[in-house]
PDB file of N, CA and C in Angstrom:
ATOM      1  N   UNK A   1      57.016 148.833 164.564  1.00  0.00           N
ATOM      2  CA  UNK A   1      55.688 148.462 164.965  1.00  0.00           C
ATOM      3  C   UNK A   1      55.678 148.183 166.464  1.00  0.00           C
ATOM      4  N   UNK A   2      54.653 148.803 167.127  1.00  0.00           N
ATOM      5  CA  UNK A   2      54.694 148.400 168.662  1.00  0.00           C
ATOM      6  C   UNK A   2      54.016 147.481 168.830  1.00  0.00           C
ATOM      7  N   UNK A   3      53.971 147.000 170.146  1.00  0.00           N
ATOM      8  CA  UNK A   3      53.072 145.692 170.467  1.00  0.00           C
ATOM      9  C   UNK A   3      52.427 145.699 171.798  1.00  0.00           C
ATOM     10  N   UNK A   4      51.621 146.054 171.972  1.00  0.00           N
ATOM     11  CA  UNK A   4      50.968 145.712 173.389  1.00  0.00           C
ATOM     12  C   UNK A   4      51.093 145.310 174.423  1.00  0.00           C
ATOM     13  N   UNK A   5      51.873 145.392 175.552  1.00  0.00           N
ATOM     14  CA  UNK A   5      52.290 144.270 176.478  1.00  0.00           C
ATOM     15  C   UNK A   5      51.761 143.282 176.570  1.00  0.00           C
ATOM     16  N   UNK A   6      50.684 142.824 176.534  1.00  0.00           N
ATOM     17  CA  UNK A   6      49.629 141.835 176.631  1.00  0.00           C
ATOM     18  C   UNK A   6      49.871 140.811 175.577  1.00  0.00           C
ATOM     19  N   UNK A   7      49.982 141.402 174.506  1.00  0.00           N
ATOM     20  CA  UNK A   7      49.967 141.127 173.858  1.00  0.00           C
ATOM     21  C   UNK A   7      51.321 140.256 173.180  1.00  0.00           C
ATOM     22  N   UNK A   8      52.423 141.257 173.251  1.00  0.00           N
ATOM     23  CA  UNK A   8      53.906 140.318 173.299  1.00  0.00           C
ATOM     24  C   UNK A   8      53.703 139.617 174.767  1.00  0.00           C
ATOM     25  N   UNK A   9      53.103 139.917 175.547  1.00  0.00           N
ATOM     26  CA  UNK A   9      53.560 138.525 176.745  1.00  0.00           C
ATOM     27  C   UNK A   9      53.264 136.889 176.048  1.00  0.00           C
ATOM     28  N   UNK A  10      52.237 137.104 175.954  1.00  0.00           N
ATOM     29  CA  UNK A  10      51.001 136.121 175.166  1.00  0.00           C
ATOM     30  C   UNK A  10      51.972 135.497 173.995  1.00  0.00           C
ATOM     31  N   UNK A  11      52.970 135.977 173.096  1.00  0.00           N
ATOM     32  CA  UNK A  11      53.362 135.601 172.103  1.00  0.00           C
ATOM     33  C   UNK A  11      54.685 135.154 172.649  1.00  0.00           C
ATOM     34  N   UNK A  12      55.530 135.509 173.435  1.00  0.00           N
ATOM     35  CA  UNK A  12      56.533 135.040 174.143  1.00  0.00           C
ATOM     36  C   UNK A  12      56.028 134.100 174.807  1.00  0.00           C
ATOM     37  N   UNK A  13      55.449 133.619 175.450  1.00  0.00           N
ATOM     38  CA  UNK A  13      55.220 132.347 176.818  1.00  0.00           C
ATOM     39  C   UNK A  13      54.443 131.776 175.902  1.00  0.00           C
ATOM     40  N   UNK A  14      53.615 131.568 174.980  1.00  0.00           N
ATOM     41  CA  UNK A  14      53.195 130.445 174.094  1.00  0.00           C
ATOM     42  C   UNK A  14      54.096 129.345 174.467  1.00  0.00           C
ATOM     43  N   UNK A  15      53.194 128.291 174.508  1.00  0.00           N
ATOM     44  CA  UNK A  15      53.908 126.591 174.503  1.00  0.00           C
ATOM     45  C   UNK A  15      52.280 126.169 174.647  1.00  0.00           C
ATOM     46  N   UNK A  16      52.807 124.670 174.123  1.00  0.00           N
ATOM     47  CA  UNK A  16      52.011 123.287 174.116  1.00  0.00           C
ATOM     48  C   UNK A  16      50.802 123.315 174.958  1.00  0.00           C
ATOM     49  N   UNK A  17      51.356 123.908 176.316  1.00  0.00           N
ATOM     50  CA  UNK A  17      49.979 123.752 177.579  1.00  0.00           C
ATOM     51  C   UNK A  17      49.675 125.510 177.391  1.00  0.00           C
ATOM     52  N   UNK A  18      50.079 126.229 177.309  1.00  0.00           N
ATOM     53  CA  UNK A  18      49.128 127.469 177.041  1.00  0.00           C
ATOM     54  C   UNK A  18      48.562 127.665 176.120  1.00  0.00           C
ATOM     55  N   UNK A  19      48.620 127.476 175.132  1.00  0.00           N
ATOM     56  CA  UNK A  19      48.212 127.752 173.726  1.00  0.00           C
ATOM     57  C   UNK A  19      47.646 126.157 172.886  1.00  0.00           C
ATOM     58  N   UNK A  20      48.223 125.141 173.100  1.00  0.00           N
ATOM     59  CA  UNK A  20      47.880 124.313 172.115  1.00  0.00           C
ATOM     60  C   UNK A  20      48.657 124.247 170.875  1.00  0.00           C
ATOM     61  N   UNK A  21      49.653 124.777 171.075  1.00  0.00           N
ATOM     62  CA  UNK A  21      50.059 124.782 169.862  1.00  0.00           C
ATOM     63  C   UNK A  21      51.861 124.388 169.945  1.00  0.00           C
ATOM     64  N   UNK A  22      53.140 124.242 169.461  1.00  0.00           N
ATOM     65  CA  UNK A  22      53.921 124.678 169.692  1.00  0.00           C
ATOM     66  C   UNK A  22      54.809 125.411 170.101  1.00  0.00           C
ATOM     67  N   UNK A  23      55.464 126.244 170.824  1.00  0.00           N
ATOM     68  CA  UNK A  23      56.393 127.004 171.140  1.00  0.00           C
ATOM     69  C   UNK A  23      57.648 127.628 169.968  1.00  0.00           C
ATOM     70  N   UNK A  24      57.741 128.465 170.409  1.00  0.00           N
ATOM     71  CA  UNK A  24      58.516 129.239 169.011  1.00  0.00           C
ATOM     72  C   UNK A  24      59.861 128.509 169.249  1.00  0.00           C
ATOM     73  N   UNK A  25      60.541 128.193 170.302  1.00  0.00           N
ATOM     74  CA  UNK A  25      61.558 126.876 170.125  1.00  0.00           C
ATOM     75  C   UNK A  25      61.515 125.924 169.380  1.00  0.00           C
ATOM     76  N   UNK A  26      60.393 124.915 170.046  1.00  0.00           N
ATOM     77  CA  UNK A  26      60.068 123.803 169.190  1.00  0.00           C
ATOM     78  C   UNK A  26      59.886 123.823 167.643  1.00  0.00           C
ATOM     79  N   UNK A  27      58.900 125.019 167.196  1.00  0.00           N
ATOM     80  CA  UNK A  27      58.873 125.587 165.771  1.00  0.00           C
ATOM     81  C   UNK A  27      59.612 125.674 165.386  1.00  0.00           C
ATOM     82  N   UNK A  28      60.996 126.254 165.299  1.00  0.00           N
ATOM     83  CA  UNK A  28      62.394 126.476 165.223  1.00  0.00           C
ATOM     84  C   UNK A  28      63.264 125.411 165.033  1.00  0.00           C
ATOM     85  N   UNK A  29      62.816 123.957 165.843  1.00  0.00           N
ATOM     86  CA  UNK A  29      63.344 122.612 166.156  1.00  0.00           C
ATOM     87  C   UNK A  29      62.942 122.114 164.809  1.00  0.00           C
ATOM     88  N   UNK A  30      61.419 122.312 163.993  1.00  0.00           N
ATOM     89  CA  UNK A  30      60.579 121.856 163.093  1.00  0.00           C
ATOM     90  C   UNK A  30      61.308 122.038 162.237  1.00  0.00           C
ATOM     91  N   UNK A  31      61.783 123.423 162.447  1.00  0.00           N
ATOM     92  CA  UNK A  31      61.799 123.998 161.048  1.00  0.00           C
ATOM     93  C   UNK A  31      63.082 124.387 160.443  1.00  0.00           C
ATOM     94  N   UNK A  32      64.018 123.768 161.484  1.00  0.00           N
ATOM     95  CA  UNK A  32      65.647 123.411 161.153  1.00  0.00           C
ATOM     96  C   UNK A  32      65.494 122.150 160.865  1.00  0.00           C
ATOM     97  N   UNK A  33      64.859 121.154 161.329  1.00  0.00           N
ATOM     98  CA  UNK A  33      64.979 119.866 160.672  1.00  0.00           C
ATOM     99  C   UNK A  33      63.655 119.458 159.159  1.00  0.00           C
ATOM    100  N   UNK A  34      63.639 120.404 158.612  1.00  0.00           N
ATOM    101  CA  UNK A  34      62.363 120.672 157.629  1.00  0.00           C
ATOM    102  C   UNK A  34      61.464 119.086 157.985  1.00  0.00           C
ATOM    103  N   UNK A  35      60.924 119.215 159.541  1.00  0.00           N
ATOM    104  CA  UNK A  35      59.864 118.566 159.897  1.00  0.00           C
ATOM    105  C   UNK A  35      58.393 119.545 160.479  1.00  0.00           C
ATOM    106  N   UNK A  36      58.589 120.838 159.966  1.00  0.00           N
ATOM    107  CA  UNK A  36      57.000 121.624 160.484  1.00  0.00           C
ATOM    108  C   UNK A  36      56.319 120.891 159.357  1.00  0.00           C
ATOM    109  N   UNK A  37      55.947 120.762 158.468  1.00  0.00           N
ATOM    110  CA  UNK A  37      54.700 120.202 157.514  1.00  0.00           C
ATOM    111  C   UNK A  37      54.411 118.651 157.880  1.00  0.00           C
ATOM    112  N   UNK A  38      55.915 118.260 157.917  1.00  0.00           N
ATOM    113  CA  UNK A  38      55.650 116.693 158.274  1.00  0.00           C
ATOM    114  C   UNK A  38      54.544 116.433 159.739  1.00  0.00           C
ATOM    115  N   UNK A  39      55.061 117.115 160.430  1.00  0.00           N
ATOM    116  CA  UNK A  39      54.615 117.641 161.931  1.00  0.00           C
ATOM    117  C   UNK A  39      52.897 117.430 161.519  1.00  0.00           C
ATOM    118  N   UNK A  40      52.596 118.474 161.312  1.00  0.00           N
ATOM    119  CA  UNK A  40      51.225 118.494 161.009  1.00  0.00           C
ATOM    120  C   UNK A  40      50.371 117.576 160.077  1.00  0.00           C
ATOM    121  N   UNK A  41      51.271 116.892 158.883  1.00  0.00           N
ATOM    122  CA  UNK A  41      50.486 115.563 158.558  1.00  0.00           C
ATOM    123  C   UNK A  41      50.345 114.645 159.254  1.00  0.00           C
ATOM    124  N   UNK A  42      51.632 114.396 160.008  1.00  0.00           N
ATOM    125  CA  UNK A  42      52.186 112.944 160.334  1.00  0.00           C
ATOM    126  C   UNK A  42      52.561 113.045 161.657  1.00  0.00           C
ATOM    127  N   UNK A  43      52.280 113.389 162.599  1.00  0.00           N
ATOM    128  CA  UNK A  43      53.218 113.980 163.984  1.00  0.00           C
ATOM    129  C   UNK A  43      54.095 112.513 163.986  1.00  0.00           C
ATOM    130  N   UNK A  44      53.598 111.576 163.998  1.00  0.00           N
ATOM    131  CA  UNK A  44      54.361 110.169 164.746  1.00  0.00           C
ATOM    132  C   UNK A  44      55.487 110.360 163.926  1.00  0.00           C
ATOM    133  N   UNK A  45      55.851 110.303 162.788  1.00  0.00           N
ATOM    134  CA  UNK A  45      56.999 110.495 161.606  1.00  0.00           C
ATOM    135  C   UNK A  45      57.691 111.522 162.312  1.00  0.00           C
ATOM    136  N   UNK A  46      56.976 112.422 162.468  1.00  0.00           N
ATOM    137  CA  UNK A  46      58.583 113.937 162.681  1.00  0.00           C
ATOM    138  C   UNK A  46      58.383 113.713 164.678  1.00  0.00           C
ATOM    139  N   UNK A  47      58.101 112.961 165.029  1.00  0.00           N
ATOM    140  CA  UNK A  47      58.355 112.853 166.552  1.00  0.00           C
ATOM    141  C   UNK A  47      59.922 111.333 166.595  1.00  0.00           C
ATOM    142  N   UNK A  48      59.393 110.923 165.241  1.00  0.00           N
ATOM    143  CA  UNK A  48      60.330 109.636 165.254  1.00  0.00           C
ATOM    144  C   UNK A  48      61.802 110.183 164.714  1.00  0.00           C
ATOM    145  N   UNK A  49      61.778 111.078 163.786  1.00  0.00           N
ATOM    146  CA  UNK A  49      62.830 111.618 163.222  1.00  0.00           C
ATOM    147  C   UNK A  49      63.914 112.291 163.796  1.00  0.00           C
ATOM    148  N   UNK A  50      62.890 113.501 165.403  1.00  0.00           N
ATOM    149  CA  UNK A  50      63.912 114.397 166.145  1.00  0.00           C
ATOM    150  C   UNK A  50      63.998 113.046 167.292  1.00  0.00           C
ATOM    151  N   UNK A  51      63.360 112.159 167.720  1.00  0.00           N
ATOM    152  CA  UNK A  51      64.102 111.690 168.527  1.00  0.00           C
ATOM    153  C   UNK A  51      65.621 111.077 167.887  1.00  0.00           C
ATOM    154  N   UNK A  52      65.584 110.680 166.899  1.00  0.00           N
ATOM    155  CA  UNK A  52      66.549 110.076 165.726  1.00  0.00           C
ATOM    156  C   UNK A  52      67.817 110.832 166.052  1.00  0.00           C
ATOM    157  N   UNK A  53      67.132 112.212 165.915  1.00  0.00           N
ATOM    158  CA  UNK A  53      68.338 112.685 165.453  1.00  0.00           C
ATOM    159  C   UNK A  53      68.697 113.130 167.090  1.00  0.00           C
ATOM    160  N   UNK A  54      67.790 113.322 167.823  1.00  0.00           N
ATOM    161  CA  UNK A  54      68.675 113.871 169.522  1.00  0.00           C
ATOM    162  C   UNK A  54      68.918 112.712 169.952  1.00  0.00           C
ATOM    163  N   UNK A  55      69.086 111.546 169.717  1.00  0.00           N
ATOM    164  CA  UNK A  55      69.861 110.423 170.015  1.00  0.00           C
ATOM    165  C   UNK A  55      71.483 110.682 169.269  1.00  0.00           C
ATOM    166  N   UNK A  56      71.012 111.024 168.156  1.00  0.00           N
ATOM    167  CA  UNK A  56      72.391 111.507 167.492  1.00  0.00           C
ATOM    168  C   UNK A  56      73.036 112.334 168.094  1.00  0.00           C
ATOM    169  N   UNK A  57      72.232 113.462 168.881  1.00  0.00           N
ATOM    170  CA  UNK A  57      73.218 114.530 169.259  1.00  0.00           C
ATOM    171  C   UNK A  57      73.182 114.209 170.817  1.00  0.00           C
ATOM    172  N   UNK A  58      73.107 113.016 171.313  1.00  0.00           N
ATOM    173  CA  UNK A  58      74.033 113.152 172.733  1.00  0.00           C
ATOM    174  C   UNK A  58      72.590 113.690 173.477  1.00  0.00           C
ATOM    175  N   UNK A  59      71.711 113.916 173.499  1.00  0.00           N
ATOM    176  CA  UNK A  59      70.896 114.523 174.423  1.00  0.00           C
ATOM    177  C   UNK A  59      70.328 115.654 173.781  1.00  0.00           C
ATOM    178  N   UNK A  60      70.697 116.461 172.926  1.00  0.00           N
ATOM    179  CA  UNK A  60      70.633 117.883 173.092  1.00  0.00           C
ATOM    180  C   UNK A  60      69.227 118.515 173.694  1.00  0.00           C
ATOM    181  N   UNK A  61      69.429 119.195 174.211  1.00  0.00           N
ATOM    182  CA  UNK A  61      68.391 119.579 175.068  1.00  0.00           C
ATOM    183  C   UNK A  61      67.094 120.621 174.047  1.00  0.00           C
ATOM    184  N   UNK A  62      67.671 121.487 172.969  1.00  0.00           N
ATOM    185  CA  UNK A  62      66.347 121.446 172.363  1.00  0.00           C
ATOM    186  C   UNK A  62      65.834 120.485 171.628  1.00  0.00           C
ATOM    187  N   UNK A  63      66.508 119.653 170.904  1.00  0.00           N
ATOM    188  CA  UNK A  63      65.485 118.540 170.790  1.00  0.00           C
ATOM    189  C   UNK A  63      64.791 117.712 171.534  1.00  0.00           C
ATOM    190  N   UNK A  64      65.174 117.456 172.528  1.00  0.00           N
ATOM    191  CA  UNK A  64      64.335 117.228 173.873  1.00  0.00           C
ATOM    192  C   UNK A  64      63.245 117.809 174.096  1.00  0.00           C
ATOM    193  N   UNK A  65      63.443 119.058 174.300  1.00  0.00           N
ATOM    194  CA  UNK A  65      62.027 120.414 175.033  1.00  0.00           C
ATOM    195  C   UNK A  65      61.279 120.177 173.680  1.00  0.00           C
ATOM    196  N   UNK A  66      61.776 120.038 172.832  1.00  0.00           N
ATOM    197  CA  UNK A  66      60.535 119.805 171.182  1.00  0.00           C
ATOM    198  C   UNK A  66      60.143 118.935 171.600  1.00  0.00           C
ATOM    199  N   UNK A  67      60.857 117.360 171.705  1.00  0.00           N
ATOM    200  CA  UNK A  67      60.078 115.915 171.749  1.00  0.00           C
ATOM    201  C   UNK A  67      59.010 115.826 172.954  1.00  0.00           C
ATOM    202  N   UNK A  68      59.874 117.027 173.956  1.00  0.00           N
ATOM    203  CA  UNK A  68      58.640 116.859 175.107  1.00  0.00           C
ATOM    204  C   UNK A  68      57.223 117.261 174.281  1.00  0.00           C
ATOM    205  N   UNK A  69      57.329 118.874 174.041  1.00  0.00           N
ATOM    206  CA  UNK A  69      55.981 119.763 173.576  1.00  0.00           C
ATOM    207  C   UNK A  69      55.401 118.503 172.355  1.00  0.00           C
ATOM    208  N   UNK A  70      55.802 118.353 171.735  1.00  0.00           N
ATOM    209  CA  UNK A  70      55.407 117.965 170.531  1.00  0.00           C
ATOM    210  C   UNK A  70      54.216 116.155 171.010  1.00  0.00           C
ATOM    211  N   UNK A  71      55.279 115.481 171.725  1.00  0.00           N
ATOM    212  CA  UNK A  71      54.671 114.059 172.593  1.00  0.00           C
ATOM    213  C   UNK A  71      53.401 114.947 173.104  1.00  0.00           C
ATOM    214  N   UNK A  72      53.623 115.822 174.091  1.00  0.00           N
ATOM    215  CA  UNK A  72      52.505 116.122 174.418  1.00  0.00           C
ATOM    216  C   UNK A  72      51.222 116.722 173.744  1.00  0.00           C
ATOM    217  N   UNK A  73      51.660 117.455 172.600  1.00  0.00           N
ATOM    218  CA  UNK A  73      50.320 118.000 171.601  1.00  0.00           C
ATOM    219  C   UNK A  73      49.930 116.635 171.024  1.00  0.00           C
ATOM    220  N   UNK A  74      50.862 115.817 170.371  1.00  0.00           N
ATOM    221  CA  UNK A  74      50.286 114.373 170.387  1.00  0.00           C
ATOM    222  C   UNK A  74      49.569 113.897 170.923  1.00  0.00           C
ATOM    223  N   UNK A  75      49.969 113.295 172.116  1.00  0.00           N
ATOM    224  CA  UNK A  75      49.000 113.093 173.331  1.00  0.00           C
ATOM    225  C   UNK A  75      47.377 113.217 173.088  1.00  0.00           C
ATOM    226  N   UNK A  76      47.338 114.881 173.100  1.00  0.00           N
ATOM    227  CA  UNK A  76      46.570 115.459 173.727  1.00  0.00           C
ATOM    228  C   UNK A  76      45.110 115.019 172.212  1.00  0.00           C
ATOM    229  N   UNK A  77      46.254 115.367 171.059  1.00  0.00           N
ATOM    230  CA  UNK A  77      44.861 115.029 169.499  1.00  0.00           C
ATOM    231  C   UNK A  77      44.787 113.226 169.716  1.00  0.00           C
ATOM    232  N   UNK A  78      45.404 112.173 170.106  1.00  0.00           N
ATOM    233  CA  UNK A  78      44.874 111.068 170.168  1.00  0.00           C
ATOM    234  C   UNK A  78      44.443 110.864 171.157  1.00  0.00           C
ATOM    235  N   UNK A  79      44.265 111.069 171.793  1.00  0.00           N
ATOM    236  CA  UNK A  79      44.208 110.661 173.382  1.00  0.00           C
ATOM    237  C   UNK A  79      44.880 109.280 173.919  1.00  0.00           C
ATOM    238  N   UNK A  80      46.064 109.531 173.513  1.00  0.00           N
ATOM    239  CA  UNK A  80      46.839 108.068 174.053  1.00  0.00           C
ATOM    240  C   UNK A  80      48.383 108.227 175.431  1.00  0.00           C
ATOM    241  N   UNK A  81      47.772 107.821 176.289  1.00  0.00           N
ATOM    242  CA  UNK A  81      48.527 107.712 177.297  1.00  0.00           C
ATOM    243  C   UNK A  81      50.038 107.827 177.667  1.00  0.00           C
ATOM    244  N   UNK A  82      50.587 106.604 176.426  1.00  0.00           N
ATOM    245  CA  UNK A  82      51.588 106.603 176.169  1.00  0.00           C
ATOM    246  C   UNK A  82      52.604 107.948 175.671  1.00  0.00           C
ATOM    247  N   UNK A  83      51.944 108.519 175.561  1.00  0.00           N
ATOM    248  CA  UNK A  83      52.766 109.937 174.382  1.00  0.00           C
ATOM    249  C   UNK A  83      52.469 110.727 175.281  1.00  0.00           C
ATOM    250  N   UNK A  84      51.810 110.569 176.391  1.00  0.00           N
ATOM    251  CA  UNK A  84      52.238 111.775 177.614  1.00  0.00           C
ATOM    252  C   UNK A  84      52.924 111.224 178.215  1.00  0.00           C
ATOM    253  N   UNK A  85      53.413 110.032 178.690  1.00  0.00           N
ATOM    254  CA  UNK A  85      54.698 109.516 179.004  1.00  0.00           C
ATOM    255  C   UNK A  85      55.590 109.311 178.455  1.00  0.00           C
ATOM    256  N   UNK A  86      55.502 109.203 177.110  1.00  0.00           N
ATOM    257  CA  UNK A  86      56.850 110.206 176.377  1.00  0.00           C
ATOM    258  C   UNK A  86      57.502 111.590 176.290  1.00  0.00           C
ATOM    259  N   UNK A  87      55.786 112.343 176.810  1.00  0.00           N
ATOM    260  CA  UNK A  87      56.420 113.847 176.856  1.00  0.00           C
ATOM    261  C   UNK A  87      57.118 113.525 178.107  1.00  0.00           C
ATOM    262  N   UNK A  88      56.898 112.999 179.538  1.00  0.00           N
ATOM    263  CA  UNK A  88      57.552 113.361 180.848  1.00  0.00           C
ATOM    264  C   UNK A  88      58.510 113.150 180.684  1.00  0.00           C
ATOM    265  N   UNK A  89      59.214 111.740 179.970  1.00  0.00           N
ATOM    266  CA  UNK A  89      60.574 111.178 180.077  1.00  0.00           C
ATOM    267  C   UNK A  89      61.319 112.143 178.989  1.00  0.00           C
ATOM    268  N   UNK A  90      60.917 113.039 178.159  1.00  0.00           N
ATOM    269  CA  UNK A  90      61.602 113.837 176.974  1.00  0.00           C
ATOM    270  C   UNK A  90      61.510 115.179 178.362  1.00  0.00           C
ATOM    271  N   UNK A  91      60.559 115.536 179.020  1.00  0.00           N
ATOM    272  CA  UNK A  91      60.899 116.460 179.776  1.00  0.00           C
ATOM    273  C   UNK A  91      62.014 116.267 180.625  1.00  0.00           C
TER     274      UNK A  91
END
């Protein structure tokens, strides 16, 4: 199946501030730690869980780039301050 340039650009560079939505990383982050559903009921729960666990792992840096995107789609549906200063310090 081909794809459009436009069209795979658009689906590759997806993230949090272009789209609104997750990033196919972060998705990936969700969905190795079976937190995508939780995600979408509960964000505060599966934002509490990968920090949990990237405390566990020393830093790791994709759980990080998730806790960033994810703080920030947070953010953005409550409008609370705090959780964009969680995304900077996870950035």
């Amino acid at each position: 199946m081909r794809v459009d340039f436009t069209t795979a650009r658009a689906d590759l560079t997806r993230s949090a501030v272009t789209t609104g939505e997750p990033s196919w990383p972060t998705r990936n982050v969700l969905l190795e730690r079976g937190l995508a559903e939780v995600f979408e009921e509960h964000p505060e729960l599966a934002i509490a869980a990968l920090h949990r666990a990237m405390v566990g792992a020393d830093g790791d840096p994709d759980l990080l780039f998730g806790l960033a995107e994810l703080s920030f789609l947070y953010g953005q549906a409550v409008a609370k301050p705090e959780r964009y200063m969680a995304a900077a310090v996870y950035a």
